[in-house]
C-alpha atoms as a PDB file:
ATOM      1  CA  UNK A   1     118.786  77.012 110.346  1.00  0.00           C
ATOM      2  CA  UNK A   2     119.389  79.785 112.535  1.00  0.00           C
ATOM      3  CA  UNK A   3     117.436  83.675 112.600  1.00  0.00           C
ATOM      4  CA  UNK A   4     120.245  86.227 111.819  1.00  0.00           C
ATOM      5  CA  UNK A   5     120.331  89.624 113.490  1.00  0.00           C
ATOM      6  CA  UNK A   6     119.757  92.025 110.991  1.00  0.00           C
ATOM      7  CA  UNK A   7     123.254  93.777 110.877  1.00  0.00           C
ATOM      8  CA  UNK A   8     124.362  89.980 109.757  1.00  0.00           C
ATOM      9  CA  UNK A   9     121.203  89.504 106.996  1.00  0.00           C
ATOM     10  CA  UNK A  10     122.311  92.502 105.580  1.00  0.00           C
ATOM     11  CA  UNK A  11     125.967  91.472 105.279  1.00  0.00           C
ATOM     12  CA  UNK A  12     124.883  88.293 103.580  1.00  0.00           C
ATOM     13  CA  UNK A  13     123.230  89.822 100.769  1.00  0.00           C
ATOM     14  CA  UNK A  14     126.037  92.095  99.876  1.00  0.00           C
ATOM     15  CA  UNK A  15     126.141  95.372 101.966  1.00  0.00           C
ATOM     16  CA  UNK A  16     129.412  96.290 103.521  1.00  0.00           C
ATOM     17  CA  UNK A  17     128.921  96.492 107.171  1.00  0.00           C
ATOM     18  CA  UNK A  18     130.220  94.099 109.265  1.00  0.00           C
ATOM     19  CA  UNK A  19     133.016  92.026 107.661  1.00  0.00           C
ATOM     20  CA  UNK A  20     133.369  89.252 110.131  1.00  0.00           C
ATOM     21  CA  UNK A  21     129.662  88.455 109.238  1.00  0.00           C
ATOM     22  CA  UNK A  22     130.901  86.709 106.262  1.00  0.00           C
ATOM     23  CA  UNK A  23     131.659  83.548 107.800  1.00  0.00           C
ATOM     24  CA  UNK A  24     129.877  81.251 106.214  1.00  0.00           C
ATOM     25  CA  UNK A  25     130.495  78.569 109.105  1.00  0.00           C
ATOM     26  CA  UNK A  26     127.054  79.033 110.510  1.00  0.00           C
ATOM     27  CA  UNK A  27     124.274  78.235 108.601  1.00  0.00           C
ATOM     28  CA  UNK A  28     121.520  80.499 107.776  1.00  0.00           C
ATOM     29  CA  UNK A  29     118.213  81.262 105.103  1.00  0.00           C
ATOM     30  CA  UNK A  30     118.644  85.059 104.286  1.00  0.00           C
ATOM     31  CA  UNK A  31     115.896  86.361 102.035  1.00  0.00           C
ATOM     32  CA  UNK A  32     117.223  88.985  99.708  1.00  0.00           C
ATOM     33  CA  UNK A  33     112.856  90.625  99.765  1.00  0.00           C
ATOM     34  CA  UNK A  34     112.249  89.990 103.838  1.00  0.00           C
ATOM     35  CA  UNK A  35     115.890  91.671 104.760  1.00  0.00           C
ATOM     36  CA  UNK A  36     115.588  94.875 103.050  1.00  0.00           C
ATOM     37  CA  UNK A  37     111.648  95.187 104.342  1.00  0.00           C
ATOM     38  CA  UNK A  38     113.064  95.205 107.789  1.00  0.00           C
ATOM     39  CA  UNK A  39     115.854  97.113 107.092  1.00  0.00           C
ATOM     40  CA  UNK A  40     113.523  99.603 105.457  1.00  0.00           C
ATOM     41  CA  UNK A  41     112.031  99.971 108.862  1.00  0.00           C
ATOM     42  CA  UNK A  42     115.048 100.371 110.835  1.00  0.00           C
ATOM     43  CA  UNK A  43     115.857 103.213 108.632  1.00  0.00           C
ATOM     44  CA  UNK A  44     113.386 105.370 109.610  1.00  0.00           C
ATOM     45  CA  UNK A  45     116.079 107.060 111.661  1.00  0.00           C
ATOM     46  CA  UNK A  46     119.033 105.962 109.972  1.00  0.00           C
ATOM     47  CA  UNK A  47     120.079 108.025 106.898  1.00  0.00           C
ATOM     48  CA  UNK A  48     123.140 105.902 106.752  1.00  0.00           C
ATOM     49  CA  UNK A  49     121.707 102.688 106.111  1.00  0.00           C
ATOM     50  CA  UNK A  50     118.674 104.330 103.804  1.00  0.00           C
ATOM     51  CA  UNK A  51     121.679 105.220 101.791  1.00  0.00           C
ATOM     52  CA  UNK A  52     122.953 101.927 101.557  1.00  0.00           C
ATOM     53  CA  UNK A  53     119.530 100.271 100.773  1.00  0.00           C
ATOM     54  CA  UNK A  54     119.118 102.974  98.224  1.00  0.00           C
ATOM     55  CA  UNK A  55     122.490 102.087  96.654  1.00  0.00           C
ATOM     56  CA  UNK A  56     121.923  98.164  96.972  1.00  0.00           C
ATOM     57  CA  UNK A  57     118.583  98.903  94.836  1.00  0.00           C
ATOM     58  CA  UNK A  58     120.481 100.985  92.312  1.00  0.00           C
ATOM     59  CA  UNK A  59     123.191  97.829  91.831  1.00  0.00           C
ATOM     60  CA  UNK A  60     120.858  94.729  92.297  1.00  0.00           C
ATOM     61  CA  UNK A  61     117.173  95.639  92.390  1.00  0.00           C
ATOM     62  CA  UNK A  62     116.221  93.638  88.782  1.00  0.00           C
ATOM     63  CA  UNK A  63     116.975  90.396  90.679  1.00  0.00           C
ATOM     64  CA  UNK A  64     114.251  90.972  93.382  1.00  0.00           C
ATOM     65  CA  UNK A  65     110.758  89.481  93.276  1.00  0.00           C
ATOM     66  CA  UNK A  66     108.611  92.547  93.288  1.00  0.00           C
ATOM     67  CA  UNK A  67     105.333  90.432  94.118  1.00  0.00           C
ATOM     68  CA  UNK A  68     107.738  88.357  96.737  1.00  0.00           C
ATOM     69  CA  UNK A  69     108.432  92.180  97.960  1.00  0.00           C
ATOM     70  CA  UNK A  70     105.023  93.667  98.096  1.00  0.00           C
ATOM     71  CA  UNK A  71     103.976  90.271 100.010  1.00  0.00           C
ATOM     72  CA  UNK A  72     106.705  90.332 102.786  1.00  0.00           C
ATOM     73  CA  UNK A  73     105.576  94.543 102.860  1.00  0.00           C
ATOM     74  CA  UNK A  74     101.667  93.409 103.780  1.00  0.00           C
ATOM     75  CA  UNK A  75     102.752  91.420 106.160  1.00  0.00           C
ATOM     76  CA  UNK A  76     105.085  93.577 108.006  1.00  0.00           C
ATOM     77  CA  UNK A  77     102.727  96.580 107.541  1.00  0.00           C
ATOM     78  CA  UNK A  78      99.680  94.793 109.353  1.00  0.00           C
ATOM     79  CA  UNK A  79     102.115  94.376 112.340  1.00  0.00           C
ATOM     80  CA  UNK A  80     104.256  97.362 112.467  1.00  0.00           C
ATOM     81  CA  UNK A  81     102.416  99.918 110.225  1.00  0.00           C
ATOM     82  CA  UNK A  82     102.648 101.864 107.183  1.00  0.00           C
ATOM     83  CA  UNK A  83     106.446 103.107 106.328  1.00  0.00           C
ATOM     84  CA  UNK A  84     106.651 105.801 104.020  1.00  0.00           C
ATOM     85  CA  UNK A  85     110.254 104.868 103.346  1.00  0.00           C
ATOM     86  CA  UNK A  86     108.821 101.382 101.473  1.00  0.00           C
ATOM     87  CA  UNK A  87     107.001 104.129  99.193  1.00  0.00           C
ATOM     88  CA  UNK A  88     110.245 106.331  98.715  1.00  0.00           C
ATOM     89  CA  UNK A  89     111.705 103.076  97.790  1.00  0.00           C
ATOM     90  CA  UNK A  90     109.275 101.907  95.087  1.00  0.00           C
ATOM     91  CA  UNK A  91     109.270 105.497  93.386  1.00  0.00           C
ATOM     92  CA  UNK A  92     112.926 105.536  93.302  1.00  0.00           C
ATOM     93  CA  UNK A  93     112.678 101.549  91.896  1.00  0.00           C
ATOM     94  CA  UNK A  94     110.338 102.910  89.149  1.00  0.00           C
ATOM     95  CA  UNK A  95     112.766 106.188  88.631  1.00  0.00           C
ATOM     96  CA  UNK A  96     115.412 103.696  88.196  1.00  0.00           C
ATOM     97  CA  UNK A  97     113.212 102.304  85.527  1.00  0.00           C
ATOM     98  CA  UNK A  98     111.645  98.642  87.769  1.00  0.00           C
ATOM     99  CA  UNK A  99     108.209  99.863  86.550  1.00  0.00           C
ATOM    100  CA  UNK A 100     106.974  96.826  88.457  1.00  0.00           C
ATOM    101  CA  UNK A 101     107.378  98.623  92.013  1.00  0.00           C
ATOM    102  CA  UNK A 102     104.791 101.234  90.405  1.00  0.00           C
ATOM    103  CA  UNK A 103     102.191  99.830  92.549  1.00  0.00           C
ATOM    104  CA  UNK A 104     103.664 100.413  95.716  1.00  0.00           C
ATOM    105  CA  UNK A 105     104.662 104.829  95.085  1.00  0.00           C
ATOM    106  CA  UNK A 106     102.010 106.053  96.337  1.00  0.00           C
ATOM    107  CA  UNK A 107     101.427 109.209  97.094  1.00  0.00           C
ATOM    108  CA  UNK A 108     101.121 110.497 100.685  1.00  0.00           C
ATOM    109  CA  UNK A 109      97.941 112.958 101.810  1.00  0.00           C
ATOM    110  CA  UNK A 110     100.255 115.231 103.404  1.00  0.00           C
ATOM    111  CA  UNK A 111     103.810 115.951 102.490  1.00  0.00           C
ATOM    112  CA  UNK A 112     106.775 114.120 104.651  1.00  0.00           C
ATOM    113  CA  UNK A 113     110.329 114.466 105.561  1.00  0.00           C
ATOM    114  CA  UNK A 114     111.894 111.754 104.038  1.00  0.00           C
ATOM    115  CA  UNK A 115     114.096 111.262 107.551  1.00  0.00           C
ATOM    116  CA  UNK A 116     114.471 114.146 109.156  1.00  0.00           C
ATOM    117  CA  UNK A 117     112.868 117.927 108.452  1.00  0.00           C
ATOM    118  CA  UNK A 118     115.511 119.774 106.595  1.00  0.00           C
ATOM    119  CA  UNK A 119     113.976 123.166 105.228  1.00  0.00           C
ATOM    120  CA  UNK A 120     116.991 124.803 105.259  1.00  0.00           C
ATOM    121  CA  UNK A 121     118.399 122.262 102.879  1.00  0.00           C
ATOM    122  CA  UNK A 122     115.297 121.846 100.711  1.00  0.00           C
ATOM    123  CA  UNK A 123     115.654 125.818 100.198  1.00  0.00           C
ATOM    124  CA  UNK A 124     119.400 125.605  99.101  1.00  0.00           C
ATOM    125  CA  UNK A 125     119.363 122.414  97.230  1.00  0.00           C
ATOM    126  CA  UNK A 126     115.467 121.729  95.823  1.00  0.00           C
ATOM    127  CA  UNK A 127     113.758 118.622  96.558  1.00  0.00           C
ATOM    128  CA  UNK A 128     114.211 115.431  94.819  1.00  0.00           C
ATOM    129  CA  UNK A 129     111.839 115.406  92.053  1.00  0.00           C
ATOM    130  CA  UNK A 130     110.657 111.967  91.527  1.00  0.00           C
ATOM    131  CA  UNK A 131     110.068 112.207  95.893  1.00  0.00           C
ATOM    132  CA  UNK A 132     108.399 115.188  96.003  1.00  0.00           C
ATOM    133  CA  UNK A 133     105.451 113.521  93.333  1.00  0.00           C
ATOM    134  CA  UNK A 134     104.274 111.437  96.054  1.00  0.00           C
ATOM    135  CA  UNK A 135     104.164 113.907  98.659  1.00  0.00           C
ATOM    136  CA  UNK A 136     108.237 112.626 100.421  1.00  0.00           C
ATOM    137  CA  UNK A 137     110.269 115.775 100.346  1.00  0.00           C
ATOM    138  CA  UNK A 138     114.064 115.445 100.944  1.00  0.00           C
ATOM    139  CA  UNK A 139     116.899 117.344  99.968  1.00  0.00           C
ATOM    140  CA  UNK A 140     119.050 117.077  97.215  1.00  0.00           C
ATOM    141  CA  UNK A 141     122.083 117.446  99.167  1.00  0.00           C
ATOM    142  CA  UNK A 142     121.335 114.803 101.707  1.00  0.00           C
ATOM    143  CA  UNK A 143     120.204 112.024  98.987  1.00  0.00           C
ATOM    144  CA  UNK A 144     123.551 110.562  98.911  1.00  0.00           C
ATOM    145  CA  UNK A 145     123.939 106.718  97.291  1.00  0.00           C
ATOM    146  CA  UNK A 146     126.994 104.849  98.452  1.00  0.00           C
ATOM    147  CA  UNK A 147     127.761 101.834  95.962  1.00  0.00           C
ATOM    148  CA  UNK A 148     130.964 101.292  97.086  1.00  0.00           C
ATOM    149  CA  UNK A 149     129.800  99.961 100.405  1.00  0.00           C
ATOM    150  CA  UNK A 150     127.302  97.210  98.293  1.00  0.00           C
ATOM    151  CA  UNK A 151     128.589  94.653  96.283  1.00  0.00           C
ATOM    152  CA  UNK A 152     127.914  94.415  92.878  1.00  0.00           C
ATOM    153  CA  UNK A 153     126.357  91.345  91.377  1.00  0.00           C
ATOM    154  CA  UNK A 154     129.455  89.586  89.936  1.00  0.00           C
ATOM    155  CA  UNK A 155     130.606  89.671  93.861  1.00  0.00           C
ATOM    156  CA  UNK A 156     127.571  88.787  95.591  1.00  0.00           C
ATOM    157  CA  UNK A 157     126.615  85.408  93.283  1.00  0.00           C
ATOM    158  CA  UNK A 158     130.399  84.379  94.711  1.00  0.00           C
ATOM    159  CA  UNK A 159     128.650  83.800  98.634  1.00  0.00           C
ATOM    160  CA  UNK A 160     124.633  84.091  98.326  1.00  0.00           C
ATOM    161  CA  UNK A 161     123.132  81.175  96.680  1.00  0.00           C
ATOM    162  CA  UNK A 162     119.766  82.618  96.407  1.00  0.00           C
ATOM    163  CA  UNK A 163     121.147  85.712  94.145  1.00  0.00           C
ATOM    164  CA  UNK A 164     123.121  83.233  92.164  1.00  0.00           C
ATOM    165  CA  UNK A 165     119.930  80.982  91.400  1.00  0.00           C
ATOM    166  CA  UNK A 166     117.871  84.651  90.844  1.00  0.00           C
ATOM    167  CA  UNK A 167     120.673  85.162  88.141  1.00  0.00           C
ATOM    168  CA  UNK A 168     120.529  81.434  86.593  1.00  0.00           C
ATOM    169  CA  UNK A 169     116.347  80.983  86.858  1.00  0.00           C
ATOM    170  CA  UNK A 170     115.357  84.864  86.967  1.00  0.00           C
ATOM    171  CA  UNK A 171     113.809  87.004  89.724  1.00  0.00           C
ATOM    172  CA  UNK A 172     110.918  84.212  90.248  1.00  0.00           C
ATOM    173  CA  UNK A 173     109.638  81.561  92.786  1.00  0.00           C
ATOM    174  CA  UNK A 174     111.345  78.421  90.833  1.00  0.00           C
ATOM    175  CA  UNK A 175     114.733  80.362  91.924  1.00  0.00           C
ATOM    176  CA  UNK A 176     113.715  80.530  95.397  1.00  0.00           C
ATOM    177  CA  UNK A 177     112.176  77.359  96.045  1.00  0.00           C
ATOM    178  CA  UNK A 178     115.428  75.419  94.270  1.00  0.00           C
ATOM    179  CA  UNK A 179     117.486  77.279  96.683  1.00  0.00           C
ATOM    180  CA  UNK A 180     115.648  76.003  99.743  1.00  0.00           C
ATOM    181  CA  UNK A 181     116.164  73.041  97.882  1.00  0.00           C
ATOM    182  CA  UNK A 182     119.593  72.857  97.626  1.00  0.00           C
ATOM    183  CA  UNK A 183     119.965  74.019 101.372  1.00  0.00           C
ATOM    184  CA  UNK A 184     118.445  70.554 102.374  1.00  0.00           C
ATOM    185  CA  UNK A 185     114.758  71.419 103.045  1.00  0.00           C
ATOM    186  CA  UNK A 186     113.219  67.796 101.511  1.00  0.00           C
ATOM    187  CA  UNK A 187     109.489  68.503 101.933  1.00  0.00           C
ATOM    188  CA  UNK A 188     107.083  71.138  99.857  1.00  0.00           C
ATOM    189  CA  UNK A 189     104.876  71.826 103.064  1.00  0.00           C
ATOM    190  CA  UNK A 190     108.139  72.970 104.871  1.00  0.00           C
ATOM    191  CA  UNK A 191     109.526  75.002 101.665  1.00  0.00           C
ATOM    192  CA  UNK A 192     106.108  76.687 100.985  1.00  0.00           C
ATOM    193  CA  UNK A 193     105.934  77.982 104.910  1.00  0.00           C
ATOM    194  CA  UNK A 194     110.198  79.235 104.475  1.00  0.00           C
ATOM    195  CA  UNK A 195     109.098  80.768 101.284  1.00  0.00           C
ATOM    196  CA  UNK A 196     105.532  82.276 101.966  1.00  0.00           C
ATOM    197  CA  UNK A 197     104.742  81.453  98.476  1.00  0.00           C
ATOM    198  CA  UNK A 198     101.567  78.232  97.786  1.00  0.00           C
ATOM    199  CA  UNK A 199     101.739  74.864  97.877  1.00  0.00           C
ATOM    200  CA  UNK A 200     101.449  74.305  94.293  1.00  0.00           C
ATOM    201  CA  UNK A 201     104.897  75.457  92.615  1.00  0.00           C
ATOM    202  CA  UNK A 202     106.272  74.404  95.846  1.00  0.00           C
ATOM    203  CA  UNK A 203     105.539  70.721  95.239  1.00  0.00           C
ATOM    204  CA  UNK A 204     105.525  70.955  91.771  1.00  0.00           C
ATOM    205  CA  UNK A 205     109.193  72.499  91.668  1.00  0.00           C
ATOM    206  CA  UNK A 206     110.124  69.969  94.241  1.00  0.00           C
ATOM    207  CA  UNK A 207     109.272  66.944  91.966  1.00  0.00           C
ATOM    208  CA  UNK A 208     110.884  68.736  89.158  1.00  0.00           C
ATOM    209  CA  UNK A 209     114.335  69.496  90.316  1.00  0.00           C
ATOM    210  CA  UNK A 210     114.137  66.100  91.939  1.00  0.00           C
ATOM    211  CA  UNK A 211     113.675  64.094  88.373  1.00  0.00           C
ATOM    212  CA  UNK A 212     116.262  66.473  87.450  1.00  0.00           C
ATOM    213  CA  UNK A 213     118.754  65.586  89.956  1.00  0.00           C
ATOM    214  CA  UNK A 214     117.646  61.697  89.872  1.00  0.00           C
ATOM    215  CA  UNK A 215     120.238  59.534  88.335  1.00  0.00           C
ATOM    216  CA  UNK A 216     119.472  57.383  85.452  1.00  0.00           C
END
């Protein structure tokens, strides 16, 4: 399977960006965690696209896997650093009322711009409240959520197979590893190294949905 760009990654999991991304005639593993991680980072200087992950959050964040998330975070942290978006992220996740992205708002030493320095705005507007507890100040005025450019989950199960298993298993690893399944990856070794999750439920999921699937 091929490595989407990101612009395409994002499309597949339900942000309106580039329609003619939807073409489902080349194949390709999109993980709903991994995508917005990188996005996350791109949006250090893109209040555009913060707003959209923001707003894809608000419509579809119960059907992530926060210890999938906080996993795919580590790794991309050891590589490209801490982000102080991924913490905006996590307190507006628990503000939202995912308690189990509590973990990861954390509050900064010093306090930071959430994108860009805006005291002028901060002065007019206030700060966002639940931001400004860890330290991430941004203006009212510029926190602006766009859910009409993310699709809502009775859209997005129609074209992303790993948000319709997370809605017919739950926000787990069994939903993930039957969807790697079902897109024709045959051995555990292979599905545990797509994945990044062990061996174990890998193989033991495998043999499962394969009895399952076995006729009698």
């Amino acid at each position: 399977m091929e490595t989407p760009n990101l612009n395409t990654a994002l499309s597949r999991i339900g942000f309106r960006i580039a329609s003619n991304d939807l073409d489902n005639s080349t194949e390709y593993y999109v993980d709903l965690e991994e995508t917005l991680i990188k996005a996350l980072y791109d949006a250090r200087d893109d209040g555009r696209l913060m707003s959209l992950i923001f707003s894809w959050q608000e419509m579809n964040g119960e059907f992530l896997i926060a210890e999938k998330f906080f996993k795919v975070r580590d790794r991309y942290q050891k590589i490209l650093g801490v982000n102080h978006l991924i913490n905006a992220f996590c307190a507006y996740s628990v503000h939202l009322g995912l308690h189990k992205y509590k973990k990861g708002s954390i509050r900064l030493k010093n306090e930071k711009y959430l994108l860009r320095e805006a005291p002028a705005a901060v002065k007019s507007s206030g700060a966002v409240p639940w931001l400004k507890e860890i330290n991430i100040i941004c203006p009212i005025s510029q926190f602006i959520l766009k859910s009409e450019s993310v699709m809502p989950p009775k859209e997005l199960v129609k074209f992303n197979l790993q948000f319709k298993n997370r809605l017919i298993y739950g926000a787990n690893w069994r939903a993930d590893i039957i969807t790697a399944i079902q897109l024709g990856i045959e051995n555990p070794s292979k599905i545990k190294e797509l994945l990044g999750c062990s061996y174990e439920p890998a193989n033991r999921i495998f043999k499962q949905y394969s009895m399952a699937m076995s006729k009698i």
